[in-house]
PDB file of N, CA and C in Angstrom:
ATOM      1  N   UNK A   1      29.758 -26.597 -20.364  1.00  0.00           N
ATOM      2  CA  UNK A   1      28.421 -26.411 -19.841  1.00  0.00           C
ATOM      3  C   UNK A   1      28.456 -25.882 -18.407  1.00  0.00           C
ATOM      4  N   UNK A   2      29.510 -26.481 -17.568  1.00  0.00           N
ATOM      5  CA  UNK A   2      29.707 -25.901 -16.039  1.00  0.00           C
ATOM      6  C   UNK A   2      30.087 -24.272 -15.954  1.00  0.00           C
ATOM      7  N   UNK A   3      30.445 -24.178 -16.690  1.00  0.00           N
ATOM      8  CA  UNK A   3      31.200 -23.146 -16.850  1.00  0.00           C
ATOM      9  C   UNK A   3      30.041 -21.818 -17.639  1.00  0.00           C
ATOM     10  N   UNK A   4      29.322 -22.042 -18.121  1.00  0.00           N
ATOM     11  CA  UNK A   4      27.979 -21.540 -18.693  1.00  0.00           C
ATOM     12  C   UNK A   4      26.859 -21.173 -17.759  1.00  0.00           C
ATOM     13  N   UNK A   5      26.970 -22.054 -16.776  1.00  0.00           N
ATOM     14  CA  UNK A   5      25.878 -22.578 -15.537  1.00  0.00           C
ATOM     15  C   UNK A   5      26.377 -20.912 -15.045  1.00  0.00           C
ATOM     16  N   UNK A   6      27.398 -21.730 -14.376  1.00  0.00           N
ATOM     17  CA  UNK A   6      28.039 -20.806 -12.798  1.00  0.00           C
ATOM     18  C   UNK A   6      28.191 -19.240 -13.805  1.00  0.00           C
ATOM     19  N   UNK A   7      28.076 -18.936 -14.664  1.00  0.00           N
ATOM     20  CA  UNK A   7      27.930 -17.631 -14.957  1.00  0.00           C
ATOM     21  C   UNK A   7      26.607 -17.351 -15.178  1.00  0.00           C
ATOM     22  N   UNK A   8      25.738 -17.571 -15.165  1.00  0.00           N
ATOM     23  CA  UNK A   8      24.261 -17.719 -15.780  1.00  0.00           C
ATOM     24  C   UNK A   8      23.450 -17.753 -14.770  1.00  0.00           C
ATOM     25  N   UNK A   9      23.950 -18.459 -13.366  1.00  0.00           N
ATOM     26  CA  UNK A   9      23.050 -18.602 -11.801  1.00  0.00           C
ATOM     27  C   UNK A   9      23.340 -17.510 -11.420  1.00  0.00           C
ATOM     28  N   UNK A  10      24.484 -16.718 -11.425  1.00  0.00           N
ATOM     29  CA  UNK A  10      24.422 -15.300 -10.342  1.00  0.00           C
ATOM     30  C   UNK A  10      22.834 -14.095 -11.406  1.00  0.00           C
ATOM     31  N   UNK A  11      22.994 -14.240 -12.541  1.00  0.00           N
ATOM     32  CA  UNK A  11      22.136 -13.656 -13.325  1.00  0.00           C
ATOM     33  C   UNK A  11      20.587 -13.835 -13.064  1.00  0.00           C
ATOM     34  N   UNK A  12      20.201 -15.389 -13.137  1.00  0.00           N
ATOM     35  CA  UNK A  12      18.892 -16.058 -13.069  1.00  0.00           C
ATOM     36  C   UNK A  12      18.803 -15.675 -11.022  1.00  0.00           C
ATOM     37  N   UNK A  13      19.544 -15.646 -10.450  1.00  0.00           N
ATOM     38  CA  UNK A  13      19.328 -15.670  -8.764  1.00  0.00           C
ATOM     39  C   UNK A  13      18.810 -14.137  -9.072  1.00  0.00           C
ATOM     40  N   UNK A  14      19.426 -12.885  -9.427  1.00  0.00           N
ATOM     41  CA  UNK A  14      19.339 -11.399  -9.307  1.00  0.00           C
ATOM     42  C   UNK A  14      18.049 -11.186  -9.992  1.00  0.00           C
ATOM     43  N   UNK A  15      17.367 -12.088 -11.190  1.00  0.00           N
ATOM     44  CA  UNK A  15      16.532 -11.735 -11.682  1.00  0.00           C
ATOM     45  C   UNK A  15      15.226 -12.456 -10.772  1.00  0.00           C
ATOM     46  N   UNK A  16      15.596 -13.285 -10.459  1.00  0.00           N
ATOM     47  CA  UNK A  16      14.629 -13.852  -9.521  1.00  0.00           C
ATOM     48  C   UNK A  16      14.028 -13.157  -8.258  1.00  0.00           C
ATOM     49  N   UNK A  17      15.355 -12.647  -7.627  1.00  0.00           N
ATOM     50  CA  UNK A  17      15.484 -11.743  -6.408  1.00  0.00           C
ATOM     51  C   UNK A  17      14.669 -10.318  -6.973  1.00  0.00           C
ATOM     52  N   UNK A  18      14.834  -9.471  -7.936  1.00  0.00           N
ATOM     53  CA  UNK A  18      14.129  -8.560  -8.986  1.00  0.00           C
ATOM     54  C   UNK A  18      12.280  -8.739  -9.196  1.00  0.00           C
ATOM     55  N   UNK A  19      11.963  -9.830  -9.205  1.00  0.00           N
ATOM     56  CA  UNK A  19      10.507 -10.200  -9.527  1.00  0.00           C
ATOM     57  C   UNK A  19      10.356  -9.964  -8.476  1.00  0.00           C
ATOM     58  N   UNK A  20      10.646 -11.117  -7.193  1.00  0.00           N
ATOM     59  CA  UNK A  20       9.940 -11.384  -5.901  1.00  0.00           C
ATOM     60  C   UNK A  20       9.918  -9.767  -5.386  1.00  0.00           C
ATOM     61  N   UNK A  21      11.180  -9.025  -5.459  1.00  0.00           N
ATOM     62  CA  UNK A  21      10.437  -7.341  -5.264  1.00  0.00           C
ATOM     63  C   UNK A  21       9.739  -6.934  -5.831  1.00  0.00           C
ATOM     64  N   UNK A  22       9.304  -7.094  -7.294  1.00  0.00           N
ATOM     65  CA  UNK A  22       8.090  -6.338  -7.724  1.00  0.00           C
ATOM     66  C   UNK A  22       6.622  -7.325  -7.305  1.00  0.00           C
ATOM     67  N   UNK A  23       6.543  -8.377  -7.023  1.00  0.00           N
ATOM     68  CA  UNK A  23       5.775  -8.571  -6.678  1.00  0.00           C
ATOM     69  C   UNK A  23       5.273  -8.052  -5.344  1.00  0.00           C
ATOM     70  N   UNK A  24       6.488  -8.393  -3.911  1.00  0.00           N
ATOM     71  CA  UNK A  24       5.993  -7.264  -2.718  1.00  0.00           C
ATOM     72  C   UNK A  24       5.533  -6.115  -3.073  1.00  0.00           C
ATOM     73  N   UNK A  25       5.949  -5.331  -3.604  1.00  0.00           N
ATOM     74  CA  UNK A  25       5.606  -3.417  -4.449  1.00  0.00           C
ATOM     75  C   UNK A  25       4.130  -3.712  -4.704  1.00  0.00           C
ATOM     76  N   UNK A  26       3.829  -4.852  -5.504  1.00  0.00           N
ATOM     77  CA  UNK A  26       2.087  -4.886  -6.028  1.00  0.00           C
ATOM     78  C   UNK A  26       1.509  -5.143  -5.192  1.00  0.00           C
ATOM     79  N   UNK A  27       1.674  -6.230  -3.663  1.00  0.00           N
ATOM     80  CA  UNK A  27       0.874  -6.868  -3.041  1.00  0.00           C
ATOM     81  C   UNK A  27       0.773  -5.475  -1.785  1.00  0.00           C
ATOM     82  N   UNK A  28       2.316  -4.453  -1.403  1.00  0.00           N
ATOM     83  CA  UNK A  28       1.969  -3.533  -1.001  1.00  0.00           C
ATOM     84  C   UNK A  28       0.823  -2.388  -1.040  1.00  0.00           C
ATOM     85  N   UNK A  29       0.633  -2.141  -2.774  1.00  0.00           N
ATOM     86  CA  UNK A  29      -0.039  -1.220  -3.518  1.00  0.00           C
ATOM     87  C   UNK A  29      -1.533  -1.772  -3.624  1.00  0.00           C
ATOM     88  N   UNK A  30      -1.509  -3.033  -2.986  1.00  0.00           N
ATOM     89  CA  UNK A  30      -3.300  -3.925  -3.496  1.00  0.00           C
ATOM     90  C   UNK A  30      -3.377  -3.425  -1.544  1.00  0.00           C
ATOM     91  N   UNK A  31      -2.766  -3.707  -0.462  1.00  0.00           N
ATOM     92  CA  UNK A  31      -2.982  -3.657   0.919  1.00  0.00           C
ATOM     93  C   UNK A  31      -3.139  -1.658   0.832  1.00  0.00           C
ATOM     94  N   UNK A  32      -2.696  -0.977   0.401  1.00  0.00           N
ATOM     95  CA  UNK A  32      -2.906   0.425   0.718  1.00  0.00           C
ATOM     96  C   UNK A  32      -4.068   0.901   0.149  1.00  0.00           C
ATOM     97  N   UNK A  33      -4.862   0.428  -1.407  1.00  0.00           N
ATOM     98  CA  UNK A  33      -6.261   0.069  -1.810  1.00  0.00           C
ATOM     99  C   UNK A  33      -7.092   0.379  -0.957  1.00  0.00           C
ATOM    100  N   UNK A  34      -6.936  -0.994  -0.214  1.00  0.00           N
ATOM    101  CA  UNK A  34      -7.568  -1.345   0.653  1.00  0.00           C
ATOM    102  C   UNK A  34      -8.008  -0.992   1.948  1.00  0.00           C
ATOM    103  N   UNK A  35      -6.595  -0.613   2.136  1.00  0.00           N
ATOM    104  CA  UNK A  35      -6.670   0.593   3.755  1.00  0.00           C
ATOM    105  C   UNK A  35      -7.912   1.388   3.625  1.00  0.00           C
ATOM    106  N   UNK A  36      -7.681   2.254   2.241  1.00  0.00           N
ATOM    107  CA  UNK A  36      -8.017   3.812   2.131  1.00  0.00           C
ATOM    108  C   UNK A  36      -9.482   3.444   1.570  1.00  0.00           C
ATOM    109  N   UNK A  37      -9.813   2.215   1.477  1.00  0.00           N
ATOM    110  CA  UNK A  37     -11.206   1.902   0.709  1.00  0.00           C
ATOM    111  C   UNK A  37     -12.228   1.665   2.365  1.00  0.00           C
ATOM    112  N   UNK A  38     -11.287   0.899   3.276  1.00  0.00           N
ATOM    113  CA  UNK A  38     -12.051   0.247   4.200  1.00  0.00           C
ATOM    114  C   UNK A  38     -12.470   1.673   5.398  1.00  0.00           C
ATOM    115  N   UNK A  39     -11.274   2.337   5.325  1.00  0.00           N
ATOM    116  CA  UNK A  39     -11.628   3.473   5.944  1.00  0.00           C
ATOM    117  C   UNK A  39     -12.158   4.516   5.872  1.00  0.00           C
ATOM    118  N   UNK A  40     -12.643   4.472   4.497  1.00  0.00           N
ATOM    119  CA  UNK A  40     -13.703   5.437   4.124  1.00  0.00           C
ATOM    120  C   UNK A  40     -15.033   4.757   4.331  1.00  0.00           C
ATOM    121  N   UNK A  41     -15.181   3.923   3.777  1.00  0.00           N
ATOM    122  CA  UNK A  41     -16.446   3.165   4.518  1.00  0.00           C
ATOM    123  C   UNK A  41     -16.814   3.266   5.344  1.00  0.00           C
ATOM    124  N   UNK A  42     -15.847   2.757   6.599  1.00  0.00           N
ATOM    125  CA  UNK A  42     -16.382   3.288   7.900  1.00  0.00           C
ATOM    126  C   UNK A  42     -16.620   4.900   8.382  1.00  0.00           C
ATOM    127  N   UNK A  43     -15.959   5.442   7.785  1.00  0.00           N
ATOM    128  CA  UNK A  43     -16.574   7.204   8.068  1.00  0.00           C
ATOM    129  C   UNK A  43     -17.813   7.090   7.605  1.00  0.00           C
ATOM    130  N   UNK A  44     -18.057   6.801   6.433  1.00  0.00           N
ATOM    131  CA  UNK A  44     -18.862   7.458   5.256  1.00  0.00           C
ATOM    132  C   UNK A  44     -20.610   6.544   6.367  1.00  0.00           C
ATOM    133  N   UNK A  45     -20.308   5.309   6.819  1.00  0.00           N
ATOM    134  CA  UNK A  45     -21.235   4.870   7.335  1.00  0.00           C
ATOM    135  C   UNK A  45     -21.572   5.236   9.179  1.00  0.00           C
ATOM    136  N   UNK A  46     -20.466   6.260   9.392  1.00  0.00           N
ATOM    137  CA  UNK A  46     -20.843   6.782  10.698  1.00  0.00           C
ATOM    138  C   UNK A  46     -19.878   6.499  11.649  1.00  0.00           C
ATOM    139  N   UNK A  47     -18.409   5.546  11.542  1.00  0.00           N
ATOM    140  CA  UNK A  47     -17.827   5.343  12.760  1.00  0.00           C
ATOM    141  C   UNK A  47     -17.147   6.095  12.655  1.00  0.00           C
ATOM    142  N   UNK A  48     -16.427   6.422  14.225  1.00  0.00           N
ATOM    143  CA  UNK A  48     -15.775   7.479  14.665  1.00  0.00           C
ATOM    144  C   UNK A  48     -14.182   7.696  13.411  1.00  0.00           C
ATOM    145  N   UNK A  49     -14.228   8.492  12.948  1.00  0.00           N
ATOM    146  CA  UNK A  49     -12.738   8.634  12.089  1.00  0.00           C
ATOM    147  C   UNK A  49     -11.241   8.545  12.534  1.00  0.00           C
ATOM    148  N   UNK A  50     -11.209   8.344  13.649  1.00  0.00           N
ATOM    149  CA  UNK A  50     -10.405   7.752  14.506  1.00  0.00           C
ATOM    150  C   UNK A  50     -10.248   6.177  14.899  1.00  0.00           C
ATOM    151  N   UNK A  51     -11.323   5.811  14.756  1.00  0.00           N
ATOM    152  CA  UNK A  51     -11.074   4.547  14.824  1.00  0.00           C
ATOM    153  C   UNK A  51     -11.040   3.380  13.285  1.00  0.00           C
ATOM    154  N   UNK A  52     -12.040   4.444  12.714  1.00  0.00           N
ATOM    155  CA  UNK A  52     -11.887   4.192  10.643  1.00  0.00           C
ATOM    156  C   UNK A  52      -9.885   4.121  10.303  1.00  0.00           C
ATOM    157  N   UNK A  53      -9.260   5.401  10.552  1.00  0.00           N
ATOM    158  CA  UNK A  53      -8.148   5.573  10.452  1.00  0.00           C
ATOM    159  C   UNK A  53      -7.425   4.587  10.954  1.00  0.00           C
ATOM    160  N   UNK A  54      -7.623   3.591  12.035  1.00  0.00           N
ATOM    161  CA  UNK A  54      -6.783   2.948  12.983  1.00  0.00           C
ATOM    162  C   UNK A  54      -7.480   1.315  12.393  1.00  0.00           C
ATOM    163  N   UNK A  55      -8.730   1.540  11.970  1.00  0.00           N
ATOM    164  CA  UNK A  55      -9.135   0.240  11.111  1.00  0.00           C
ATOM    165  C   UNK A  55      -8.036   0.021   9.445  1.00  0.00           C
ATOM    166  N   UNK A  56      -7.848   1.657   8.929  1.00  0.00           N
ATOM    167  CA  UNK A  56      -6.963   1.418   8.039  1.00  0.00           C
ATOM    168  C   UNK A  56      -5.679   1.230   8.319  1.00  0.00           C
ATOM    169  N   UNK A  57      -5.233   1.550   9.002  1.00  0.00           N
ATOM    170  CA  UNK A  57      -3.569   1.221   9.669  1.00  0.00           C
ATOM    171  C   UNK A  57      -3.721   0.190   9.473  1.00  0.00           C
ATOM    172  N   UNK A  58      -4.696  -0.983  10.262  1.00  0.00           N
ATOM    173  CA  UNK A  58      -3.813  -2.743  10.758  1.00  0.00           C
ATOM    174  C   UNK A  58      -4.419  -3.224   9.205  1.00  0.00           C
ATOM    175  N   UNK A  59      -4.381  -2.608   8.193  1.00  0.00           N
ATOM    176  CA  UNK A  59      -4.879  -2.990   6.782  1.00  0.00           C
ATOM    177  C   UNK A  59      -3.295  -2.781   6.135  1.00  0.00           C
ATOM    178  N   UNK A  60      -3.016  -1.482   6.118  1.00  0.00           N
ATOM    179  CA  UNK A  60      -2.053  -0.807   5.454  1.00  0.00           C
ATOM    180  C   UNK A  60      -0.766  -1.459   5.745  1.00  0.00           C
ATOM    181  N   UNK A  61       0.436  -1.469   4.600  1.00  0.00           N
ATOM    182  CA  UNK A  61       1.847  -1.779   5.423  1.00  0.00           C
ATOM    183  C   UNK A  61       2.241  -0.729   6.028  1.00  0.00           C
ATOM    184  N   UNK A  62       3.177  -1.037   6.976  1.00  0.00           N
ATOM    185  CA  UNK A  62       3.559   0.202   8.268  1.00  0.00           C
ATOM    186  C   UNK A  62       4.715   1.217   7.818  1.00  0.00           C
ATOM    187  N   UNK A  63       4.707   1.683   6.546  1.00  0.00           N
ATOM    188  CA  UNK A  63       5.094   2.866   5.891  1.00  0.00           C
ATOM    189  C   UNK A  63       3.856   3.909   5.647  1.00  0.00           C
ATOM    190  N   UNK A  64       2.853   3.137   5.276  1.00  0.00           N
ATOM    191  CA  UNK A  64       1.782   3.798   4.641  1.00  0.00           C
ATOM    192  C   UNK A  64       0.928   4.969   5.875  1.00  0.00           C
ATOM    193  N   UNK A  65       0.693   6.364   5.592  1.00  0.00           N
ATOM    194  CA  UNK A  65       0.007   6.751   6.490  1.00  0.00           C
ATOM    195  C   UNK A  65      -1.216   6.994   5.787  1.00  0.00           C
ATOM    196  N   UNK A  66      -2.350   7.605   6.236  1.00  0.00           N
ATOM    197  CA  UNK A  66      -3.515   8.057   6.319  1.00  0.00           C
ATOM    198  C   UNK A  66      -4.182   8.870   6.820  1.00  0.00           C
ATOM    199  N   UNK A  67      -5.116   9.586   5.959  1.00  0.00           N
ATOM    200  CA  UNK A  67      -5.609  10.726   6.092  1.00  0.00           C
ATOM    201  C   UNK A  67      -7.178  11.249   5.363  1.00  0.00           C
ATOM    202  N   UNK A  68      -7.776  11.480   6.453  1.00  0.00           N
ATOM    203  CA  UNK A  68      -9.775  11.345   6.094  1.00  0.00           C
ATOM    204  C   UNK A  68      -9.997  13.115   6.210  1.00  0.00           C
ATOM    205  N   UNK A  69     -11.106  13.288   5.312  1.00  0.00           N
ATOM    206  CA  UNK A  69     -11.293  14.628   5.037  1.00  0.00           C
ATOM    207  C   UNK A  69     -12.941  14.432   4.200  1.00  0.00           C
ATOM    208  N   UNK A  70     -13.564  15.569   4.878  1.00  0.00           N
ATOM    209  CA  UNK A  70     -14.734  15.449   4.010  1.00  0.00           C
ATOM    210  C   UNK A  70     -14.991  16.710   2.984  1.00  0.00           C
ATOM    211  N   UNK A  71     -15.740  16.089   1.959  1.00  0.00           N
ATOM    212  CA  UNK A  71     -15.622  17.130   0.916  1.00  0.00           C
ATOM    213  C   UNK A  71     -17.370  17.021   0.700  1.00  0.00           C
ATOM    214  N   UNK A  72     -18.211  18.210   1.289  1.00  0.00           N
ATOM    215  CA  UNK A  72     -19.418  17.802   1.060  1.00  0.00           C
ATOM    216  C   UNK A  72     -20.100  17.045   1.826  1.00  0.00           C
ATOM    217  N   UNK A  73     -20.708  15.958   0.883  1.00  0.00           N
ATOM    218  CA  UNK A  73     -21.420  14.417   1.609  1.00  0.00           C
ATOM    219  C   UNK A  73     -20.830  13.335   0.995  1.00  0.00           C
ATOM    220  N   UNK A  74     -19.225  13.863   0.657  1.00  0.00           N
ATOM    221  CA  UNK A  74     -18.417  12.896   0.382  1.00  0.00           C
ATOM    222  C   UNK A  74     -17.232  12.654   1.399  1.00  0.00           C
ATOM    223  N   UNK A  75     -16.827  11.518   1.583  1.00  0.00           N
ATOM    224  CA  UNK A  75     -15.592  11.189   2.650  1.00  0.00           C
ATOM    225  C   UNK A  75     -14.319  10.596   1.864  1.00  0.00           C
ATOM    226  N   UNK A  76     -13.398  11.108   1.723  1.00  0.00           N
ATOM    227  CA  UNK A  76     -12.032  11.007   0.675  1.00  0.00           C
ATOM    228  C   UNK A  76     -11.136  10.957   2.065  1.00  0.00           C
ATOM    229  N   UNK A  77     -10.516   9.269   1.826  1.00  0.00           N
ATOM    230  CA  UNK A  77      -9.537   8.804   2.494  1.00  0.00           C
ATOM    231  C   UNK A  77      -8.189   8.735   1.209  1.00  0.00           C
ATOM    232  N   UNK A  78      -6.947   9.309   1.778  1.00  0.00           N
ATOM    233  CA  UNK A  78      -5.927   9.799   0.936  1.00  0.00           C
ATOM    234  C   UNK A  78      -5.163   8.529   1.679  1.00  0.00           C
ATOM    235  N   UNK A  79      -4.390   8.087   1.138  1.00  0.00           N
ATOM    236  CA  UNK A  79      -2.926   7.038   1.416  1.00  0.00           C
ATOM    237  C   UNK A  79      -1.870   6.890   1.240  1.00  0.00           C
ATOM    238  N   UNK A  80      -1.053   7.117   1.456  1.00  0.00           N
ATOM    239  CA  UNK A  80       0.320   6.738   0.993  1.00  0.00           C
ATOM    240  C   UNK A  80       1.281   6.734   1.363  1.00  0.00           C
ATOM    241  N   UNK A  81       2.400   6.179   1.321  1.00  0.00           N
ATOM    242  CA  UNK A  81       3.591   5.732   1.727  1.00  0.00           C
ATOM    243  C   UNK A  81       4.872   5.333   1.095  1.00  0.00           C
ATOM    244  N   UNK A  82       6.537   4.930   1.444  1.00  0.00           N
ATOM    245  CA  UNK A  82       7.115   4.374   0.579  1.00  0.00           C
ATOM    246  C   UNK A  82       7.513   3.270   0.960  1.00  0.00           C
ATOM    247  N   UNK A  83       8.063   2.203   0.190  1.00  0.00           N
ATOM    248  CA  UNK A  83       8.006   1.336   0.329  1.00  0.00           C
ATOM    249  C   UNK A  83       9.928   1.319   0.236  1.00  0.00           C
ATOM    250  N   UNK A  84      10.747   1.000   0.984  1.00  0.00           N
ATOM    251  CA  UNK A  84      11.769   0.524   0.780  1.00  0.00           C
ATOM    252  C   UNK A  84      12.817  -0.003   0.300  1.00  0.00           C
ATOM    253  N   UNK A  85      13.141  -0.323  -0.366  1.00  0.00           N
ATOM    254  CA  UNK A  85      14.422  -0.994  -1.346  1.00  0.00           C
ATOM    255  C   UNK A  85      14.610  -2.462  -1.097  1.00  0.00           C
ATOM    256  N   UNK A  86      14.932  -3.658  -1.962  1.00  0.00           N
ATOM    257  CA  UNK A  86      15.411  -4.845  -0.563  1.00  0.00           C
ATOM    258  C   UNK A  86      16.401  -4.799  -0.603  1.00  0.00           C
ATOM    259  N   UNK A  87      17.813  -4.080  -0.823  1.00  0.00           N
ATOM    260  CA  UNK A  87      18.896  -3.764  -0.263  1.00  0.00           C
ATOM    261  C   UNK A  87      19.475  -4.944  -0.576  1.00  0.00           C
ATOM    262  N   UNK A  88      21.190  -5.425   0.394  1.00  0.00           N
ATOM    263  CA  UNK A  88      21.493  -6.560  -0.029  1.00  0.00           C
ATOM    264  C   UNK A  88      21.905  -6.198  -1.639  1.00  0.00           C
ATOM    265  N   UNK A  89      22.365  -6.899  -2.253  1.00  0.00           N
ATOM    266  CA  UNK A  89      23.070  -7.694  -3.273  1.00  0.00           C
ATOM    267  C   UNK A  89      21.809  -6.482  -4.268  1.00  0.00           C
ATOM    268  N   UNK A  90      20.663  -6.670  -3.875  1.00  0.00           N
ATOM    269  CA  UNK A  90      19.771  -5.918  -4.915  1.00  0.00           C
ATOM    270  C   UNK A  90      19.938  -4.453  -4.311  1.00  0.00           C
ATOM    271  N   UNK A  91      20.649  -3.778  -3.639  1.00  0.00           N
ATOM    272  CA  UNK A  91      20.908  -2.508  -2.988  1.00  0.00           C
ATOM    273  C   UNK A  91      20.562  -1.175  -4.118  1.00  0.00           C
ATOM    274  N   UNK A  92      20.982  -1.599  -5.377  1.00  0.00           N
ATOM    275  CA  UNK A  92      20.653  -0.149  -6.014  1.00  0.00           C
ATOM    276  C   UNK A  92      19.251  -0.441  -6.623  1.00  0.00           C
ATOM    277  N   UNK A  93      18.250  -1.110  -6.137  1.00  0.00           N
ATOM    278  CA  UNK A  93      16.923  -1.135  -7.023  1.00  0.00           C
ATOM    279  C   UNK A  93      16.575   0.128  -5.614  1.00  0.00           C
ATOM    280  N   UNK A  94      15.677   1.180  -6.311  1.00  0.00           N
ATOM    281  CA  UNK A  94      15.306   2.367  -5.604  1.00  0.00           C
ATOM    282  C   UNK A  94      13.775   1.642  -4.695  1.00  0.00           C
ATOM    283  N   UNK A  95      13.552   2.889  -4.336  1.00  0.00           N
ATOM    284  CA  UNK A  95      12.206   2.460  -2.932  1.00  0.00           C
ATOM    285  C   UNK A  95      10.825   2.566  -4.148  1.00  0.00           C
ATOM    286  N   UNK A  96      10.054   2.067  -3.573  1.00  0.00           N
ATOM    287  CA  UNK A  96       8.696   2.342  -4.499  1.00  0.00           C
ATOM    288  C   UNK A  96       7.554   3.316  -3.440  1.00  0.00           C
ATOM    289  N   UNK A  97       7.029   3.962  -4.017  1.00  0.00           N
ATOM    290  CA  UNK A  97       5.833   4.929  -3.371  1.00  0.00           C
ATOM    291  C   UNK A  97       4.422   3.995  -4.008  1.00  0.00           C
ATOM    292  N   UNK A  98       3.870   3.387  -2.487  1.00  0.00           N
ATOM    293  CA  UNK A  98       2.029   3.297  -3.440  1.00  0.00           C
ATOM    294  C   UNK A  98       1.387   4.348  -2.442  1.00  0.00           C
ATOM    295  N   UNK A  99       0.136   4.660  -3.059  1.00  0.00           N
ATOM    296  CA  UNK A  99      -0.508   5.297  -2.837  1.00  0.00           C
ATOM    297  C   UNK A  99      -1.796   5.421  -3.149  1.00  0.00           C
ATOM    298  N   UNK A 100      -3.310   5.643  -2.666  1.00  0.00           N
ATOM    299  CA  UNK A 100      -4.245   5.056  -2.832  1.00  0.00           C
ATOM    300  C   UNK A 100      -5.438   6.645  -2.328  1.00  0.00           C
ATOM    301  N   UNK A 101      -6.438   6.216  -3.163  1.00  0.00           N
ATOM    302  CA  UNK A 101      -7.783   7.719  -2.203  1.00  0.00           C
ATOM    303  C   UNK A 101      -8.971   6.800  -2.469  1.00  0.00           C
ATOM    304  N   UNK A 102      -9.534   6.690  -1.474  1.00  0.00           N
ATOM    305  CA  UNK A 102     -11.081   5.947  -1.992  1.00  0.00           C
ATOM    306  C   UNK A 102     -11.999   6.934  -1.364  1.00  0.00           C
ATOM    307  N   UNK A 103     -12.937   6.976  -2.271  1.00  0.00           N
ATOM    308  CA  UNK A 103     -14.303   8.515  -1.787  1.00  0.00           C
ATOM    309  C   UNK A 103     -15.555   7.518  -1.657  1.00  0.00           C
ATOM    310  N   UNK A 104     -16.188   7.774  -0.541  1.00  0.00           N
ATOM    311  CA  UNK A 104     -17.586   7.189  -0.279  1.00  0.00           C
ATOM    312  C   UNK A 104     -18.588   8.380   0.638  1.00  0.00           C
ATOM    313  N   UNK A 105     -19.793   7.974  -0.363  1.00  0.00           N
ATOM    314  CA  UNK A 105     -20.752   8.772  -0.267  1.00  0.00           C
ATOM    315  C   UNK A 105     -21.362   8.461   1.608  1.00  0.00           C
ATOM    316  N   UNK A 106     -21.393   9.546   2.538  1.00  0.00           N
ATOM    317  CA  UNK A 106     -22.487   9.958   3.420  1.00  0.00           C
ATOM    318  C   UNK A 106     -23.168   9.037   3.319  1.00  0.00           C
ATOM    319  N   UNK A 107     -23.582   8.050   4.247  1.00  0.00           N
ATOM    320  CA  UNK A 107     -24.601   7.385   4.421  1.00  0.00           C
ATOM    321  C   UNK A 107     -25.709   8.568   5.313  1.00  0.00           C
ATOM    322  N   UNK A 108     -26.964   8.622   4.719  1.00  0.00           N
ATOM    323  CA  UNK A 108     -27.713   9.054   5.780  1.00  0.00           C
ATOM    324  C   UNK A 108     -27.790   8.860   7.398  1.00  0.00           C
ATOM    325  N   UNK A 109     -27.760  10.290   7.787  1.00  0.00           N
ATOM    326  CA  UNK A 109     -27.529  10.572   9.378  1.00  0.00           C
ATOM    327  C   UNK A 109     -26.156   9.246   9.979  1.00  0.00           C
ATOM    328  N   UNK A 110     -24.971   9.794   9.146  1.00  0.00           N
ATOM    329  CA  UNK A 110     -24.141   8.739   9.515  1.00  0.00           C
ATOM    330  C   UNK A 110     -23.226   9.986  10.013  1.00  0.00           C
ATOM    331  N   UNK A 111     -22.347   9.777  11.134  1.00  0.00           N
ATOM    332  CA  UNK A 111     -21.138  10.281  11.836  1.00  0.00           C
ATOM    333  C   UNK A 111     -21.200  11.636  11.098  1.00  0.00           C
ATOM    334  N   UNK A 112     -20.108  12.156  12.393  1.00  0.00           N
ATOM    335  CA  UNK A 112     -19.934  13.586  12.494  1.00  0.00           C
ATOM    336  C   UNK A 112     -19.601  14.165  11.021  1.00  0.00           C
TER     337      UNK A 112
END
């Protein structure tokens, strides 16, 4: 049975170590959402797009960049970034890319 264990824990540790990265990757990909959702809002309702952009940064993880553009009387915030590897022992799992666009309508007589 000892002998079953100690071959079976390096397996159950790597697979464990395996989840807890895909879970960072999702909780990354739910925070870049979010960036690109919150910072369109604020354009779309009139604040300066400079400071919308810098409202999505302290949202976003600090891979992720951002980028506001209007199309119309629509405001399309684009997102994305990569996300890293966790290296270590898990060294060959590759980097993940999230990436995110949220479009919000022009609020009347709102920002430039």
């Amino acid at each position: 049975m000892t002998a079953e264990l100690a071959l079976a824990l390096p397996l159950l540790l790597a697979l464990t170590a395996g989840l807890v990265w895909l879970l960072a990757v999702a909780i990354a990909q739910v925070r870049t959402v979010d960036a690109a959702r919150e910072a369109a809002r604020a354009v779309a309702r009139g604040d300066d797009p400079d400071a919308a952009l810098e409202l999505g940064r302290r949202i976003a993880p600090d891979e992720v960049r951002l980028s506001v553009r209007r199309v119309g009387d629509r405001v399309v915030v684009r997102a994305r970034g990569r996300i890293n590897g966790p290296g270590g022992v898990l060294g060959a799992l590759p980097g993940a890319t999230v990436e995110a666009e949220a479009v919000a309508i022009a609020e009347e007589g709102g920002g430039p």
